[in-house]
Protein backbone atom coordinates (compact mmCIF):
# COMPACT_ATOMS: atom_id res chain seq x y z
CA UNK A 1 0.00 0.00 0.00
CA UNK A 2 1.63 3.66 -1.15
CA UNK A 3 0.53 6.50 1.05
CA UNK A 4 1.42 10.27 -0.64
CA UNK A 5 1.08 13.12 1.50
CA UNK A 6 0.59 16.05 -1.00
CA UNK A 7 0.20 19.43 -1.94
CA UNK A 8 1.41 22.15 -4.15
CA UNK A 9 1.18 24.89 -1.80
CA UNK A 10 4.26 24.95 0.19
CA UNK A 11 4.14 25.01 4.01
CA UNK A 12 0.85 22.76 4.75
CA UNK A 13 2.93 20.09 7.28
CA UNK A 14 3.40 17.20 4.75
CA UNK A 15 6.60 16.17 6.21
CA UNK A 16 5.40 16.41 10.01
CA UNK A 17 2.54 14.24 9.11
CA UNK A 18 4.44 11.41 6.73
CA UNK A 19 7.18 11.26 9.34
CA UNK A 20 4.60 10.79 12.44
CA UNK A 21 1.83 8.78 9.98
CA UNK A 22 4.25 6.47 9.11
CA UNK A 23 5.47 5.98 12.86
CA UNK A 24 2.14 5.42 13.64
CA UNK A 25 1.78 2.72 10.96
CA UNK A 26 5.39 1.41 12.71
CA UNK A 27 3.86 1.31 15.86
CA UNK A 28 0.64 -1.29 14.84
CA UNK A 29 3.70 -3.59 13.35
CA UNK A 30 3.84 -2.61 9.82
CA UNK A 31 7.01 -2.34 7.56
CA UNK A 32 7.47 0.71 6.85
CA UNK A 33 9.57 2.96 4.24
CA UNK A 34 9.44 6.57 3.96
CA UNK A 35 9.93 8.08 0.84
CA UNK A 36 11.63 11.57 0.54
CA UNK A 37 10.04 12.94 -2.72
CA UNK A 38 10.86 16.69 -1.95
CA UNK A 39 13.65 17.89 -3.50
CA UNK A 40 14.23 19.69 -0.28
CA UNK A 41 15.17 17.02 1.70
CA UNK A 42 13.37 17.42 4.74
CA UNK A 43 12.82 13.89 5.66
CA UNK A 44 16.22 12.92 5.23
CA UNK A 45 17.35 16.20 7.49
CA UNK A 46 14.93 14.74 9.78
CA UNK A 47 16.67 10.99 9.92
CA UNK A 48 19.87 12.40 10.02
CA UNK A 49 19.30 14.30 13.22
CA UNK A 50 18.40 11.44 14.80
CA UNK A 51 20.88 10.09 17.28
CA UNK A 52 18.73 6.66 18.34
CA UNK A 53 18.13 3.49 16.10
CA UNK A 54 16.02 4.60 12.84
CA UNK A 55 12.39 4.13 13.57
CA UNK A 56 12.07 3.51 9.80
CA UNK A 57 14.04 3.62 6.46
CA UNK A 58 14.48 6.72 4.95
CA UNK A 59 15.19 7.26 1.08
CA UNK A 60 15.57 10.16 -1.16
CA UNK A 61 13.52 9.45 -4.48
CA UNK A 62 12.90 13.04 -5.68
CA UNK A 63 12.77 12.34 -10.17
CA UNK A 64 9.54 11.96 -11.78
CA UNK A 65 9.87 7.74 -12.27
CA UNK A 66 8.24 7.62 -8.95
CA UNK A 67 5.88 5.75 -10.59
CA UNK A 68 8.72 3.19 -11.68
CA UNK A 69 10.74 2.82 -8.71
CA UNK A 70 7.75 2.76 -5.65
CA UNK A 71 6.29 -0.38 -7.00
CA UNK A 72 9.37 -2.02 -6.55
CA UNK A 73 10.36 -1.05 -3.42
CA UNK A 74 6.96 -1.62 -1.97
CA UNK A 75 7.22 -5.36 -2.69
CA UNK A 76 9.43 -5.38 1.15
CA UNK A 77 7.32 -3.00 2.77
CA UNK A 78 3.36 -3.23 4.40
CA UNK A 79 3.66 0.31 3.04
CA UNK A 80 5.52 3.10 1.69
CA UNK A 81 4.67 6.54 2.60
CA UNK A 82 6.00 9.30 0.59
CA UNK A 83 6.56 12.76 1.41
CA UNK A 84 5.81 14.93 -1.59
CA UNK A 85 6.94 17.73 -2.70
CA UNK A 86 5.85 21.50 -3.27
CA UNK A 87 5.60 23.09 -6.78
CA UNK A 88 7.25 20.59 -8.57
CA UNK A 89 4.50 19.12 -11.30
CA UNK A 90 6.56 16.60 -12.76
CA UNK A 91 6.90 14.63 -9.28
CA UNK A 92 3.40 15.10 -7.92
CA UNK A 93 2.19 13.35 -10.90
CA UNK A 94 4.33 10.62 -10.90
CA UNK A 95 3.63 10.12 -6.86
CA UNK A 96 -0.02 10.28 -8.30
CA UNK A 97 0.66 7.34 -10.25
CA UNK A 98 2.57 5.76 -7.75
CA UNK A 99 0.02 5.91 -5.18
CA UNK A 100 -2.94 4.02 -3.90
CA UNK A 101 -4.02 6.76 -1.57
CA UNK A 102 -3.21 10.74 -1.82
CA UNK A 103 -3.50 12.53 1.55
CA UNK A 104 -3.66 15.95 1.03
CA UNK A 105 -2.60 18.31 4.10
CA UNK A 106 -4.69 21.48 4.26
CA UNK A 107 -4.15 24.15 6.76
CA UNK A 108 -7.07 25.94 7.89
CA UNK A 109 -7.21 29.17 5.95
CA UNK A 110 -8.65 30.09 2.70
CA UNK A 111 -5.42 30.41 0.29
CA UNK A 112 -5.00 26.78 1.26
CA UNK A 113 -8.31 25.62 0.61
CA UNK A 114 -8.31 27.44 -2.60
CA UNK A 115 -4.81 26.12 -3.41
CA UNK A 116 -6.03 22.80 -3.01
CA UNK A 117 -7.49 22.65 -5.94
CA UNK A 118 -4.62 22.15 -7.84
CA UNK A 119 -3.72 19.16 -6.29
CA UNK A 120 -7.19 17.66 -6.46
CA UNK A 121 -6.83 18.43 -10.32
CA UNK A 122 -3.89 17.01 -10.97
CA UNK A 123 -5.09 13.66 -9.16
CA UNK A 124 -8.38 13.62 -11.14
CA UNK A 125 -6.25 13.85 -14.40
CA UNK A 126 -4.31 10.35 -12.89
CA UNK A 127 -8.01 8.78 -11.63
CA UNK A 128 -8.54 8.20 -15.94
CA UNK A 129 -5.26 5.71 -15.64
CA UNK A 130 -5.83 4.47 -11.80
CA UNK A 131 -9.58 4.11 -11.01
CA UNK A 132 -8.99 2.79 -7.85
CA UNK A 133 -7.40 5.88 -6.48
CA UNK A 134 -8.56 7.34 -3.31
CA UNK A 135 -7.86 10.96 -2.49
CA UNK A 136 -9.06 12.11 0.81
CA UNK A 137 -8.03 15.85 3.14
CA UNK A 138 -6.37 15.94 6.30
CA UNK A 139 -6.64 19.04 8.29
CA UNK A 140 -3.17 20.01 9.86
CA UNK A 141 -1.97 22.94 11.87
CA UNK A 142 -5.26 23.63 13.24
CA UNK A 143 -5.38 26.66 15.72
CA UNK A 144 -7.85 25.69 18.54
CA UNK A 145 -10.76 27.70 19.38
CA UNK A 146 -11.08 29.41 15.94
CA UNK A 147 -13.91 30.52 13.28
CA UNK A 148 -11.74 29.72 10.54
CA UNK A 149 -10.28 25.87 12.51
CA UNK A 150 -14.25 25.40 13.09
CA UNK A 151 -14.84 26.67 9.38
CA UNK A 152 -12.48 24.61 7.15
CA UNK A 153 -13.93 21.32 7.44
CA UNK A 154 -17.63 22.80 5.66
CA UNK A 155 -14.96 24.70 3.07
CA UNK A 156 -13.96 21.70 2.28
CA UNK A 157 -16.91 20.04 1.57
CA UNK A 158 -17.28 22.03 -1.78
CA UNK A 159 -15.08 19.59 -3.67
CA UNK A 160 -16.92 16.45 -2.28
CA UNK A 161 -14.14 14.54 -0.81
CA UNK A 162 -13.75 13.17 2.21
CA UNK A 163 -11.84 15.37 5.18
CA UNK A 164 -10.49 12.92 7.56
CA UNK A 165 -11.11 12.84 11.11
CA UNK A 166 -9.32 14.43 13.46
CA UNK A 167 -7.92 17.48 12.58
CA UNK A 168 -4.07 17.58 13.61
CA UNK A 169 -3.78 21.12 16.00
CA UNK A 170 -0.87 23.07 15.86
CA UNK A 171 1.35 22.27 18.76
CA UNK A 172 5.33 22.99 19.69
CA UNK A 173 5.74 19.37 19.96
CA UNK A 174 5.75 18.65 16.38
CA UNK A 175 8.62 21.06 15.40
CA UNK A 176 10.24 19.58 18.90
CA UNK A 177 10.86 16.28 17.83
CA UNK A 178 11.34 17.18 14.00
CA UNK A 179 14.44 18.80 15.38
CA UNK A 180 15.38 15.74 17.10
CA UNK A 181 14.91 13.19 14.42
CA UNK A 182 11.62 12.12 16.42
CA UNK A 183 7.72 11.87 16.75
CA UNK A 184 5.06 12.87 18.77
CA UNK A 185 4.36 9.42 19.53
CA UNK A 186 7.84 8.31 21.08
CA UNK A 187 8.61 11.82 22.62
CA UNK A 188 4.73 12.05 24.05
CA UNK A 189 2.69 8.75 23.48
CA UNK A 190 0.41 9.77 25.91
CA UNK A 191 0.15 13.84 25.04
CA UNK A 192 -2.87 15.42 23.00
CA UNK A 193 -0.50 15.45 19.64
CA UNK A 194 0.10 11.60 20.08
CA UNK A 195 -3.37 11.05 20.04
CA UNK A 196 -4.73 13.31 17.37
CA UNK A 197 -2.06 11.57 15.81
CA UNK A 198 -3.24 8.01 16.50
CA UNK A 199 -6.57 9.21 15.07
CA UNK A 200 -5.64 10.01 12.08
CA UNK A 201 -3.97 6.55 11.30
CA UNK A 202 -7.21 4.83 12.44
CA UNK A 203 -8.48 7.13 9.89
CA UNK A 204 -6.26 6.13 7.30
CA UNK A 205 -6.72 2.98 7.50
CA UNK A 206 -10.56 2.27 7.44
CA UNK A 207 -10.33 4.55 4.48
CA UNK A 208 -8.10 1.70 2.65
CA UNK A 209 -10.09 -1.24 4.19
């Protein structure tokens, strides 16, 4: 199973939430692999500042044969999760392709929700070639006690696809551990983070039942 977290808007949390998703998936005994697909690197900054035993392999694969190379590699892996990158149209489309689900990370403000679009485009394009393609939102960085963190989820709605529950809050302890090479849910198993982001694997994972 090939789990892309993307967006073309910069800045939404895609690495925070492939890094700690795929922990999560880690943590119910899955094989894991991450999948660096940004050319920035940010998953492999994170593994490299980590000082403890990997949780989880960790491999740059930013060139547009995504679509060639994932396949392969998911033959040792439960699943591959792949962090995707920003702006880069060549590679979202072939993570498209290489995908069976496409999380996309939206923060909860309207240049986001309006830059989803995009995205959702693009992935409607790859639906003609891969009908069994799910695409399905995940709200990240949510400020608590909010109009627009209460707002985003009925924004959403407009382009009829499904927004995953819970909504990930903004909280120190993600950027924390990212600096640390960790997650949430080793630094803080039991702390509000740990659990939203629990949730959201549960989520993830009835939606690909």
């Amino acid at each position: 199973m090939v789990i892309a977290f993307l967006n073309q808007k910069g800045g939404t949390g895609k690495t925070t939430l492939s890094i700690n998703v795929a922990h999560g998936l880690v943590l119910k005994g899955n094989r894991v692999l991450l999948v660096d697909a940004d050319p920035q690197g940010s998953a492999r900054d994170w593994a490299a500042a980590r000082d403890a035993e990997p949780l989880f392999p960790v491999i740059g694969l930013d060139r547009p044969v995504l679509h060639k190379d994932v396949p392969v590699l998911a033959k040792d892996y439960d699943f591959v999760v792949i962090d995707g990158p920003p702006r880069v149209y060549d590679l979202a489309r072939s993570a498209i392709m290489a995908s069976d689900l496409i999380i996309v990370p939206v923060q909860p403000s309207p240049y986001d929700v309006w830059a989803a679009e995009e995205i959702i485009t693009l992935t409607s394009q790859a639906s003609t070639f891969k009908e069994k393609l799910k695409i399905v939102f995940a709200i990240n960085r949510k400020i608590s006690n909010t109009v627009i963190g209460r707002d985003v989820r009925k924004a959403l709605d407009e382009y009829e696809i499904q927004t995953l529950e819970p909504a990930i809050t903004q909280r120190v302890v993600f950027a924390e551990t990212a600096a640390a090479g960790s997650t949430v849910l080793e630094s803080e198993p039991q702390g509000r983070a740990a659990s939203e982001v629990r949730g959201l694997v549960e989520a993830i994972l009835e939606v690909i039942s």
